[in-house]
PDB file of N, CA and C in Angstrom:
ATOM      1  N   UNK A   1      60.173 113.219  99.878  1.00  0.00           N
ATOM      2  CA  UNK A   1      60.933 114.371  99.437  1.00  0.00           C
ATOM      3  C   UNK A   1      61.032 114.342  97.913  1.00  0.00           C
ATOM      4  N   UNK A   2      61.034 115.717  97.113  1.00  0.00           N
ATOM      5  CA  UNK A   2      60.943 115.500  95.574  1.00  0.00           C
ATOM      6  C   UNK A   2      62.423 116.444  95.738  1.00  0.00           C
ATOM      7  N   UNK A   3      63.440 116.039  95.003  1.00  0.00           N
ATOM      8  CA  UNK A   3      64.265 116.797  93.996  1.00  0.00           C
ATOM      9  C   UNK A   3      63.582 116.831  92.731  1.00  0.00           C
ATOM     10  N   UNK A   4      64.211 118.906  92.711  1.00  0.00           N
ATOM     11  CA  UNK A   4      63.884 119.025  91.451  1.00  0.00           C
ATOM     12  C   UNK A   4      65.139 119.513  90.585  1.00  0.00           C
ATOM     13  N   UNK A   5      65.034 119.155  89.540  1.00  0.00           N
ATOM     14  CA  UNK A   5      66.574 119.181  88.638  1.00  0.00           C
ATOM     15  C   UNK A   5      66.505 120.143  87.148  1.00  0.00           C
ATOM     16  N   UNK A   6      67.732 121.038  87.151  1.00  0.00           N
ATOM     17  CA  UNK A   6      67.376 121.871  85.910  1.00  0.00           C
ATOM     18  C   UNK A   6      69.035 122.237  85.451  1.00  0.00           C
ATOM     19  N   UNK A   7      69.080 122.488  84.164  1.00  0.00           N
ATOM     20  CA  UNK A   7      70.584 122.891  83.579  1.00  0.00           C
ATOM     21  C   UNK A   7      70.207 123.514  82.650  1.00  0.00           C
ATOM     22  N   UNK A   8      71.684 124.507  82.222  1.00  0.00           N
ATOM     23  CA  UNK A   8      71.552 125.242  81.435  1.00  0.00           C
ATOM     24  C   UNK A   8      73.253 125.336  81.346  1.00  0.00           C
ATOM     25  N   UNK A   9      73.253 126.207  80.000  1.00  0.00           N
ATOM     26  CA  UNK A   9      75.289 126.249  79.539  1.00  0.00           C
ATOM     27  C   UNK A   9      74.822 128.002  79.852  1.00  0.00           C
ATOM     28  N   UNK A  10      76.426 127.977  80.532  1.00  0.00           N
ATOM     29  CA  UNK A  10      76.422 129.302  80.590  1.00  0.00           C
ATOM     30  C   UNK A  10      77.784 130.246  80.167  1.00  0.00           C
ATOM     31  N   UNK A  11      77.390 131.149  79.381  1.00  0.00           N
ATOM     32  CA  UNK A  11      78.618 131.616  78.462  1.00  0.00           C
ATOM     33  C   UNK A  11      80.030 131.862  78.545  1.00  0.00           C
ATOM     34  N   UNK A  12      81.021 131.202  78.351  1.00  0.00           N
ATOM     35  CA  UNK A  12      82.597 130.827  78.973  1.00  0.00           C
ATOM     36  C   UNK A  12      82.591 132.483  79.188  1.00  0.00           C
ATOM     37  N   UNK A  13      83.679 132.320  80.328  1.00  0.00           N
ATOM     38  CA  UNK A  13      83.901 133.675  81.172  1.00  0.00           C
ATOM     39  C   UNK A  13      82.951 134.162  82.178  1.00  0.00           C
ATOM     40  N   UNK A  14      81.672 133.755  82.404  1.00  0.00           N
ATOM     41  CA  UNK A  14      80.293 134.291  83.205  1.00  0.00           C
ATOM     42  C   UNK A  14      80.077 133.334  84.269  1.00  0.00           C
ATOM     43  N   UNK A  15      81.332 132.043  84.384  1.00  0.00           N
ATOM     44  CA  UNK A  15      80.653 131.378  85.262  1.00  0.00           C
ATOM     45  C   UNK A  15      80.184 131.468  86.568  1.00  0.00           C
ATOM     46  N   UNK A  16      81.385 132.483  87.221  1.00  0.00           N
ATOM     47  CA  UNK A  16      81.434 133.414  88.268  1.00  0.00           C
ATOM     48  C   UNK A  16      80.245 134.186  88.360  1.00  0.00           C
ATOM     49  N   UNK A  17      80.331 134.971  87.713  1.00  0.00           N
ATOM     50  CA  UNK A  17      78.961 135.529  87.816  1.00  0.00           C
ATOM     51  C   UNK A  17      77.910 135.428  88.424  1.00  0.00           C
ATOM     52  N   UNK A  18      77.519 133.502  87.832  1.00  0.00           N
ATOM     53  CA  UNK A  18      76.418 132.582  87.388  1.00  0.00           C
ATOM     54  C   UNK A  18      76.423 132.300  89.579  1.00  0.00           C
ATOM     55  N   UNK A  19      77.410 132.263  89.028  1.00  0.00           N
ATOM     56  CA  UNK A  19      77.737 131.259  90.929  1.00  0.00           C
ATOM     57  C   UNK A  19      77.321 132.327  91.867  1.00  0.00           C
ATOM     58  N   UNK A  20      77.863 133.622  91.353  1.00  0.00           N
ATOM     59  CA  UNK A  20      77.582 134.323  92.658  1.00  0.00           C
ATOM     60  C   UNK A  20      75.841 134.840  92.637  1.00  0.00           C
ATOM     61  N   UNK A  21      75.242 134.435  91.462  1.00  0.00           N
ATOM     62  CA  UNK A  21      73.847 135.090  91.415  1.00  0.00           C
ATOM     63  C   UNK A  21      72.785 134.055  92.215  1.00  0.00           C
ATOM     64  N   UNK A  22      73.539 132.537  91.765  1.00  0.00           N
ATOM     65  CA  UNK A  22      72.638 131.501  92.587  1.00  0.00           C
ATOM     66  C   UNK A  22      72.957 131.959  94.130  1.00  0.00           C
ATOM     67  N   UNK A  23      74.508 132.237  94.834  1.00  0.00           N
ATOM     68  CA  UNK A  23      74.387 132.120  96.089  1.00  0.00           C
ATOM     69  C   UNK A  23      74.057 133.576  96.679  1.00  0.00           C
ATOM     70  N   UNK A  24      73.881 134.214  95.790  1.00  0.00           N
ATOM     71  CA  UNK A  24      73.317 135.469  96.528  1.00  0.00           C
ATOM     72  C   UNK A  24      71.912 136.103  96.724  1.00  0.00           C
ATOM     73  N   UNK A  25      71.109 135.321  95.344  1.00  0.00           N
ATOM     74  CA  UNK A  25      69.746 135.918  94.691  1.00  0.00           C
ATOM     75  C   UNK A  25      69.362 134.758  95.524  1.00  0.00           C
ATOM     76  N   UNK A  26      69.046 133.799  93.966  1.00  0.00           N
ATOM     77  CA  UNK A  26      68.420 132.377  94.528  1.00  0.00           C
ATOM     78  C   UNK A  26      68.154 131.885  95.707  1.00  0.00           C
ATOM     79  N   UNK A  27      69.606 131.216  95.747  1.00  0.00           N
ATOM     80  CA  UNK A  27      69.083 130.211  97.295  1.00  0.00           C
ATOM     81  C   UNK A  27      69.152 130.717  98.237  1.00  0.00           C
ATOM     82  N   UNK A  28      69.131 132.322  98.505  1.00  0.00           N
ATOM     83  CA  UNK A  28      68.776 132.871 100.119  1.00  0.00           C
ATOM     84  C   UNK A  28      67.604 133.158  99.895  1.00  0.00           C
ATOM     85  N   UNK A  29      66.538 133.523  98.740  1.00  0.00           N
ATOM     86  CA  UNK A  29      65.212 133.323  98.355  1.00  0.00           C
ATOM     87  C   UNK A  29      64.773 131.638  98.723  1.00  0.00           C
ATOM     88  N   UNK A  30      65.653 130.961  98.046  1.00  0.00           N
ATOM     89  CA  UNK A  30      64.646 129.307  98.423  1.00  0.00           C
ATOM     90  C   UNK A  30      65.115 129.371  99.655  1.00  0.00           C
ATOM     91  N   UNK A  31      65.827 129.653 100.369  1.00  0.00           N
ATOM     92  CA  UNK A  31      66.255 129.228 102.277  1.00  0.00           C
ATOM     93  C   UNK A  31      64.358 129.839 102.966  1.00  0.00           C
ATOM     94  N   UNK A  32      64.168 130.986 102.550  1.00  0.00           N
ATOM     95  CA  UNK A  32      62.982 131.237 102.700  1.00  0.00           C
ATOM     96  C   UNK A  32      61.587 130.942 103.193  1.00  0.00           C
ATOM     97  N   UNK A  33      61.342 130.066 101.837  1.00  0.00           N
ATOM     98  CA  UNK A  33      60.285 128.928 101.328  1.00  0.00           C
ATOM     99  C   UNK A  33      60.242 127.714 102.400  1.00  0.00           C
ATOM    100  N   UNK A  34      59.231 127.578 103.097  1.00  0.00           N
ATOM    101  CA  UNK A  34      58.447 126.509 103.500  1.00  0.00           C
ATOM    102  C   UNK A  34      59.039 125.492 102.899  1.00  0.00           C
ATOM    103  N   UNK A  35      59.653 124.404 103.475  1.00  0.00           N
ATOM    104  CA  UNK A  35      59.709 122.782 102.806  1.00  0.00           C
ATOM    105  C   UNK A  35      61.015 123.108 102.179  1.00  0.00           C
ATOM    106  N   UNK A  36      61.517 123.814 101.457  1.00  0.00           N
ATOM    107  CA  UNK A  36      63.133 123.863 100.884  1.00  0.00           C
ATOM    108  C   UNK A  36      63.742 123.085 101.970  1.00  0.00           C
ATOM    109  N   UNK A  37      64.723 122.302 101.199  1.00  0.00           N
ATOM    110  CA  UNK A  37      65.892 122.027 102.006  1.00  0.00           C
ATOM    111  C   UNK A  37      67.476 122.155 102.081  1.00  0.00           C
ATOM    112  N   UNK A  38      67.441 122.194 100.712  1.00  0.00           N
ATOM    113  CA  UNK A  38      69.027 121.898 100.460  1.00  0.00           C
ATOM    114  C   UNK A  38      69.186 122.257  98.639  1.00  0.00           C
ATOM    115  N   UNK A  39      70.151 123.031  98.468  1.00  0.00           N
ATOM    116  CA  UNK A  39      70.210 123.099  96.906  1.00  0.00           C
ATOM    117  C   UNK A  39      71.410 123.081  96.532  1.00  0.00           C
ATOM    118  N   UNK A  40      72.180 122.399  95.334  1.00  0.00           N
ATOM    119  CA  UNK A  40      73.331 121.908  95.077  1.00  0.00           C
ATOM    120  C   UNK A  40      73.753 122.545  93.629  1.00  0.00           C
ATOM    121  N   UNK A  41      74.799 122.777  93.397  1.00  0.00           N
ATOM    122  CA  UNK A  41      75.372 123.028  91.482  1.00  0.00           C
ATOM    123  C   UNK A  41      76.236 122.546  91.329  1.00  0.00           C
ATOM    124  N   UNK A  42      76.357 121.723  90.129  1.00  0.00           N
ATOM    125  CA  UNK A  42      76.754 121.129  89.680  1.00  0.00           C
ATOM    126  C   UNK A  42      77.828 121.859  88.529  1.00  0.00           C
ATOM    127  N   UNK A  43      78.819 121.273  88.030  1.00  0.00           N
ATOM    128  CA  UNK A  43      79.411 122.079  86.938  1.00  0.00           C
ATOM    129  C   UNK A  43      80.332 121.093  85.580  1.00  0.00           C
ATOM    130  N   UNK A  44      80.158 121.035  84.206  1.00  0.00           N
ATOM    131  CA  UNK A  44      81.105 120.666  83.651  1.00  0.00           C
ATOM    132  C   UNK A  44      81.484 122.026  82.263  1.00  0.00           C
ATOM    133  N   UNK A  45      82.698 121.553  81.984  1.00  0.00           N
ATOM    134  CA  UNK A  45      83.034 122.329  80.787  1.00  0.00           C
ATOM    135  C   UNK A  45      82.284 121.610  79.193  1.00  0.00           C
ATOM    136  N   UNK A  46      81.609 122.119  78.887  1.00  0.00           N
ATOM    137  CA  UNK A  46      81.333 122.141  77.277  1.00  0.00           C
ATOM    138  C   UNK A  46      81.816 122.809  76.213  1.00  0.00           C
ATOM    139  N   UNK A  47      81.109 122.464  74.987  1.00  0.00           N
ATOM    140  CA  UNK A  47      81.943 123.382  73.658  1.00  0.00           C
ATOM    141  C   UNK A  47      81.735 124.297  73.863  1.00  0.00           C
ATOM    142  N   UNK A  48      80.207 124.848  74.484  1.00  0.00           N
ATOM    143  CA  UNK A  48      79.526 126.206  74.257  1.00  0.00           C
ATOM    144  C   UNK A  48      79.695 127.062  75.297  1.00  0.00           C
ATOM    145  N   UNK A  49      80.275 126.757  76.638  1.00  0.00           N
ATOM    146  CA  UNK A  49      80.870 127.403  77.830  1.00  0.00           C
ATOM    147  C   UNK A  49      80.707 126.378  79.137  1.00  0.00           C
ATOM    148  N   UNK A  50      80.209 126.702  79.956  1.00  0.00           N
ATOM    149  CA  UNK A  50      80.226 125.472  80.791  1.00  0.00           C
ATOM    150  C   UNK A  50      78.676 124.657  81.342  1.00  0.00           C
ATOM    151  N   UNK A  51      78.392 124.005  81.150  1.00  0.00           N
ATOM    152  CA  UNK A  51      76.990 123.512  81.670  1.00  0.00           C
ATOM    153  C   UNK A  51      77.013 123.469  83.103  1.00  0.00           C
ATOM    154  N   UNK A  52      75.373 124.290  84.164  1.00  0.00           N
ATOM    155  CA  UNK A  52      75.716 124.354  85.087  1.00  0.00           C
ATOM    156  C   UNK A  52      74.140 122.779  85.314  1.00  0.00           C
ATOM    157  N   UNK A  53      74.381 122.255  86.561  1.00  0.00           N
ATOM    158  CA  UNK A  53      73.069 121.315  86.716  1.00  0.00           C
ATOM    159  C   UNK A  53      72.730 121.919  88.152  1.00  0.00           C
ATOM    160  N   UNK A  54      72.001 122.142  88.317  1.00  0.00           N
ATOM    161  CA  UNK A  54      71.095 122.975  89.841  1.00  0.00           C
ATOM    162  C   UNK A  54      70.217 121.768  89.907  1.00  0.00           C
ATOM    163  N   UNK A  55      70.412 121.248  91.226  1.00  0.00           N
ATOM    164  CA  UNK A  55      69.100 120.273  91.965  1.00  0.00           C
ATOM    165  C   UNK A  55      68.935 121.008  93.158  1.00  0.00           C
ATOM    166  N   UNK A  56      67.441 121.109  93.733  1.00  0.00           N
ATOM    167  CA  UNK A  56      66.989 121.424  94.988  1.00  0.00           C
ATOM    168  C   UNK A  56      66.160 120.333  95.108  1.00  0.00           C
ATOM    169  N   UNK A  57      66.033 120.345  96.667  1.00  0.00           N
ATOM    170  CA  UNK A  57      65.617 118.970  97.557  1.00  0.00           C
ATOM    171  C   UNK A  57      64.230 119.826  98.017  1.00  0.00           C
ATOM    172  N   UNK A  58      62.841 119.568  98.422  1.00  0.00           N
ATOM    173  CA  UNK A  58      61.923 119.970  98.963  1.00  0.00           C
ATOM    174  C   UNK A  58      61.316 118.972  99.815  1.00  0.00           C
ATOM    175  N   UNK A  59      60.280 119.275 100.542  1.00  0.00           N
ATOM    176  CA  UNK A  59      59.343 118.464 101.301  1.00  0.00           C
ATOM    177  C   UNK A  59      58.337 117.742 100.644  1.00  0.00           C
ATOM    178  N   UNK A  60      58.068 118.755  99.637  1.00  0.00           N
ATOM    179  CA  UNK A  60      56.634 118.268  98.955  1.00  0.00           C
ATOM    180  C   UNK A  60      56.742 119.163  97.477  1.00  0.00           C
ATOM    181  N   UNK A  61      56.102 118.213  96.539  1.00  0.00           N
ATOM    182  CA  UNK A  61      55.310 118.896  95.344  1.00  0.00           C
ATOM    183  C   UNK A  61      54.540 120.554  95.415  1.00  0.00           C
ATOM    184  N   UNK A  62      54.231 120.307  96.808  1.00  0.00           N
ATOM    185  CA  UNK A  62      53.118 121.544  97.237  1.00  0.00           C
ATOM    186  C   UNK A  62      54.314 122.698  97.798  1.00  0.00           C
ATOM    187  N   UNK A  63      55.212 121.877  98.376  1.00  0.00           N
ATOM    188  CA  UNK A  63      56.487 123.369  98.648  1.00  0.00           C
ATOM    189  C   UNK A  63      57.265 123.955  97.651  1.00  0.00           C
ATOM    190  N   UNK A  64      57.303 123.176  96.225  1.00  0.00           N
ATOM    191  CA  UNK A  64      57.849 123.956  95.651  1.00  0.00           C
ATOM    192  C   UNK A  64      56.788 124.932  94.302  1.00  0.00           C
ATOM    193  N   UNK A  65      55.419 125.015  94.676  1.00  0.00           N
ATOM    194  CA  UNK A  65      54.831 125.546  93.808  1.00  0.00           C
ATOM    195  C   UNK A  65      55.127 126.895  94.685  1.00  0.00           C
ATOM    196  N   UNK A  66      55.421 127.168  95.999  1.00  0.00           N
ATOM    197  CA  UNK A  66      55.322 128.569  96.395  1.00  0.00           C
ATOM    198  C   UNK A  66      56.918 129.143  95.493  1.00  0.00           C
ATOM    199  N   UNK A  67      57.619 128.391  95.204  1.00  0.00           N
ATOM    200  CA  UNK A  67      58.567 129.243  94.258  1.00  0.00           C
ATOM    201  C   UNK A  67      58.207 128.763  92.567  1.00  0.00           C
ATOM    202  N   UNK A  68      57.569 127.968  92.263  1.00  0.00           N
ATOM    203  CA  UNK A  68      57.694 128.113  90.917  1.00  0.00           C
ATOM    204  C   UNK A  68      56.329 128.232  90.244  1.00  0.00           C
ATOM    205  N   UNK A  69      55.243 128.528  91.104  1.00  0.00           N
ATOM    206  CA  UNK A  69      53.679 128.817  90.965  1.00  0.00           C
ATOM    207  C   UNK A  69      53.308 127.623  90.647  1.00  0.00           C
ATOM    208  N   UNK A  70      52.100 127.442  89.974  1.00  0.00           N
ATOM    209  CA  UNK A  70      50.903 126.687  90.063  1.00  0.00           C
ATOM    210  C   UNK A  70      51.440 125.417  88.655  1.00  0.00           C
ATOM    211  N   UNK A  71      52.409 125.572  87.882  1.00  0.00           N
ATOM    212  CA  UNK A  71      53.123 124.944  86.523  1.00  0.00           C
ATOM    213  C   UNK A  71      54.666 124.691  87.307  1.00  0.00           C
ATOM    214  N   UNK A  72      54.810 123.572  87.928  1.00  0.00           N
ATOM    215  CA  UNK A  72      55.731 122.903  88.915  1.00  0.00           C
ATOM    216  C   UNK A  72      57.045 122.788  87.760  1.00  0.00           C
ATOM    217  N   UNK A  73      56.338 122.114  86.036  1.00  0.00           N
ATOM    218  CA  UNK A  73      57.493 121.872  85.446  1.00  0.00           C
ATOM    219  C   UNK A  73      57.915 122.786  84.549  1.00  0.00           C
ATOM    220  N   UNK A  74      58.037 124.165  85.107  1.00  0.00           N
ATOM    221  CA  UNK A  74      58.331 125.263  83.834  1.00  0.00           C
ATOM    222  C   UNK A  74      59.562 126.217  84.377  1.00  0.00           C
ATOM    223  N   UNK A  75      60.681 126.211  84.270  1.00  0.00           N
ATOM    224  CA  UNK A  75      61.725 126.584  84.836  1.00  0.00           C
ATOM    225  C   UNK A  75      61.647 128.238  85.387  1.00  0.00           C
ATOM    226  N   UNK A  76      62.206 128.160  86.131  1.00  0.00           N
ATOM    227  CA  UNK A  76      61.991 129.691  87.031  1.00  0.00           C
ATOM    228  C   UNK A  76      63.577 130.088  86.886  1.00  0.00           C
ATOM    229  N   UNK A  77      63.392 131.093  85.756  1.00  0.00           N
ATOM    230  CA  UNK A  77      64.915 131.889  85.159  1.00  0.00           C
ATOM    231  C   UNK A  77      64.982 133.477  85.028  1.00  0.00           C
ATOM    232  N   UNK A  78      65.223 134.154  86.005  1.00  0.00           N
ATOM    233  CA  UNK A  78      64.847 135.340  86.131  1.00  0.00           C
ATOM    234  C   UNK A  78      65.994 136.115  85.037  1.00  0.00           C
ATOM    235  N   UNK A  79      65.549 137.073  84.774  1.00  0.00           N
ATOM    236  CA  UNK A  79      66.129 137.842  83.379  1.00  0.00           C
ATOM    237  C   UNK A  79      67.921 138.077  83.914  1.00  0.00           C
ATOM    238  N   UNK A  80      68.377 138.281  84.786  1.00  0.00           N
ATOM    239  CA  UNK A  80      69.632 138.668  84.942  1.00  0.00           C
ATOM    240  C   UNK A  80      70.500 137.086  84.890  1.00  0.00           C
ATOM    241  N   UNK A  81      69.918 136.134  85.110  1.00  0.00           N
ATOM    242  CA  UNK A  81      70.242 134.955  84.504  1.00  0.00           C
ATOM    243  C   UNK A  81      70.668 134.257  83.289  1.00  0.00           C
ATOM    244  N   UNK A  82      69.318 134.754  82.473  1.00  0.00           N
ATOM    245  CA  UNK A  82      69.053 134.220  81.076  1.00  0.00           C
ATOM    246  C   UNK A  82      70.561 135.035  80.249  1.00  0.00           C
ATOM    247  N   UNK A  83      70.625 136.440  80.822  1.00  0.00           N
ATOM    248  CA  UNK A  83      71.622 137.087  79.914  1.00  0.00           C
ATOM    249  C   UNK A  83      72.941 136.244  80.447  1.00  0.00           C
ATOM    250  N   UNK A  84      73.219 135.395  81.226  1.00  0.00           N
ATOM    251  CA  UNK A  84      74.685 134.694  81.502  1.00  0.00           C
ATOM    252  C   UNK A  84      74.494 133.452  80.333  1.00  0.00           C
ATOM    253  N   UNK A  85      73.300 133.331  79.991  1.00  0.00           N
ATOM    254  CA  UNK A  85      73.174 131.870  79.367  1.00  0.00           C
ATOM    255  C   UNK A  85      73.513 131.855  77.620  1.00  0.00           C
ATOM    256  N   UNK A  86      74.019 130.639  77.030  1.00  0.00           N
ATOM    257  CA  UNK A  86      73.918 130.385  75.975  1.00  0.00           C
ATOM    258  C   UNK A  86      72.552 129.639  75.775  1.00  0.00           C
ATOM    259  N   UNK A  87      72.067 128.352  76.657  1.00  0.00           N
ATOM    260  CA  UNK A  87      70.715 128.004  76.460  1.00  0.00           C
ATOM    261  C   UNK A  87      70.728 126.995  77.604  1.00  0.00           C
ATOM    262  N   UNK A  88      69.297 127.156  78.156  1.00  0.00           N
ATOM    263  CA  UNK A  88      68.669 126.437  79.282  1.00  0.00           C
ATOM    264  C   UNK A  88      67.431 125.818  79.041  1.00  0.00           C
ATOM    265  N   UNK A  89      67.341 124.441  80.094  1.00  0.00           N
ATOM    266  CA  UNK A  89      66.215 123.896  79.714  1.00  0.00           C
ATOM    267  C   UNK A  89      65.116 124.662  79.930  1.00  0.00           C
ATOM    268  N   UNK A  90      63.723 124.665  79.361  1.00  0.00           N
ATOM    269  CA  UNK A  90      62.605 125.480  79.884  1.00  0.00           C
ATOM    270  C   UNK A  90      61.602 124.744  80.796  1.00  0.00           C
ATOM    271  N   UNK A  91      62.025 123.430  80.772  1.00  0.00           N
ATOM    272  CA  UNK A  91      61.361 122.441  81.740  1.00  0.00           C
ATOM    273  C   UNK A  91      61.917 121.947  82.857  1.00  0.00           C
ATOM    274  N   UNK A  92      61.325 121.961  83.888  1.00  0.00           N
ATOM    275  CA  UNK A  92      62.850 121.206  84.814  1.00  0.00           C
ATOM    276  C   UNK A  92      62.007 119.457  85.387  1.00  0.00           C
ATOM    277  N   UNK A  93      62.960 118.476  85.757  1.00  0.00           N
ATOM    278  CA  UNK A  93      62.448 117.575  85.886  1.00  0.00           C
ATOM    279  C   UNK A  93      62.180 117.263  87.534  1.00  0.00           C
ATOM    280  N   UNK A  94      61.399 116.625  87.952  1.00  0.00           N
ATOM    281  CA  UNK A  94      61.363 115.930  89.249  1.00  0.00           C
ATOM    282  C   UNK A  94      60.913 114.354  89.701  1.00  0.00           C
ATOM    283  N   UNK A  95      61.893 114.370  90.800  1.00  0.00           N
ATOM    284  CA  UNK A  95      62.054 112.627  90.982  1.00  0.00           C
ATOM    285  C   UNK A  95      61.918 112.440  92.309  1.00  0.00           C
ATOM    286  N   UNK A  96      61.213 111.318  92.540  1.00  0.00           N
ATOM    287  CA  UNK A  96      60.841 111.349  93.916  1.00  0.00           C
ATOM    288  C   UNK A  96      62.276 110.554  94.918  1.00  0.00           C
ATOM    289  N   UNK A  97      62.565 111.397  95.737  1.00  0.00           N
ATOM    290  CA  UNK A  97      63.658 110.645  96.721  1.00  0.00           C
ATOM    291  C   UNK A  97      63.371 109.493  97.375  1.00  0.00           C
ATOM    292  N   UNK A  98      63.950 108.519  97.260  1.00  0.00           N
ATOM    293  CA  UNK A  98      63.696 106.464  97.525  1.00  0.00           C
ATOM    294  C   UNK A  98      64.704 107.132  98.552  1.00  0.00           C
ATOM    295  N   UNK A  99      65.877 106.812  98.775  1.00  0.00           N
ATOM    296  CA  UNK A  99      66.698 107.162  99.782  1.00  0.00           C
ATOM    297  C   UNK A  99      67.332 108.065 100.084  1.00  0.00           C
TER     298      UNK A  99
END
């Protein structure tokens, strides 16, 4: 199994927003997808508004190119997103699950 891991700060007051776009857009799109399993957010307060951390769990390397195409490490941030953000990574990382 690969988790894949990505953050971004998102502009104080929007966090709501932010939350309801992952559980409404997003992850009923990744529930979708072949091999998805499970996707989590994370949250702390920063200077710049609050940093959110999003990990999703997959089957394979190969299940998550059907959501993030053929460039596995290039973050998938659709425009109604980016406008909640102060700044997000453009890379996201992945680690292979030991246990």
């Amino acid at each position: 199994m690969i988790l894949r891991k990505w953050s971004g700060i998102v502009k104080a007051g929007l966090e709501k927003e932010y939350i309801d776009h992952l559980k409404n857009s997003t992850f009923p799109s990744l529930m979708k997808l072949d091999g998805f399993i499970v996707a989590r957010i994370m949250s702390r307060k920063v200077n710049k508004g609050t940093e959110f951390c999003i990990t999703t769990e997959w089957e394979s390397i190969e299940s998550i190119r059907a959501f993030s195409g053929s460039n596995t490490t290039v973050a998938v941030v659709p425009p109604e997103a980016k406008q909640l953000m102060v700044s997000y990574d453009k890379e996201v990382k992945h680690y292979e699950i030991i246990t």
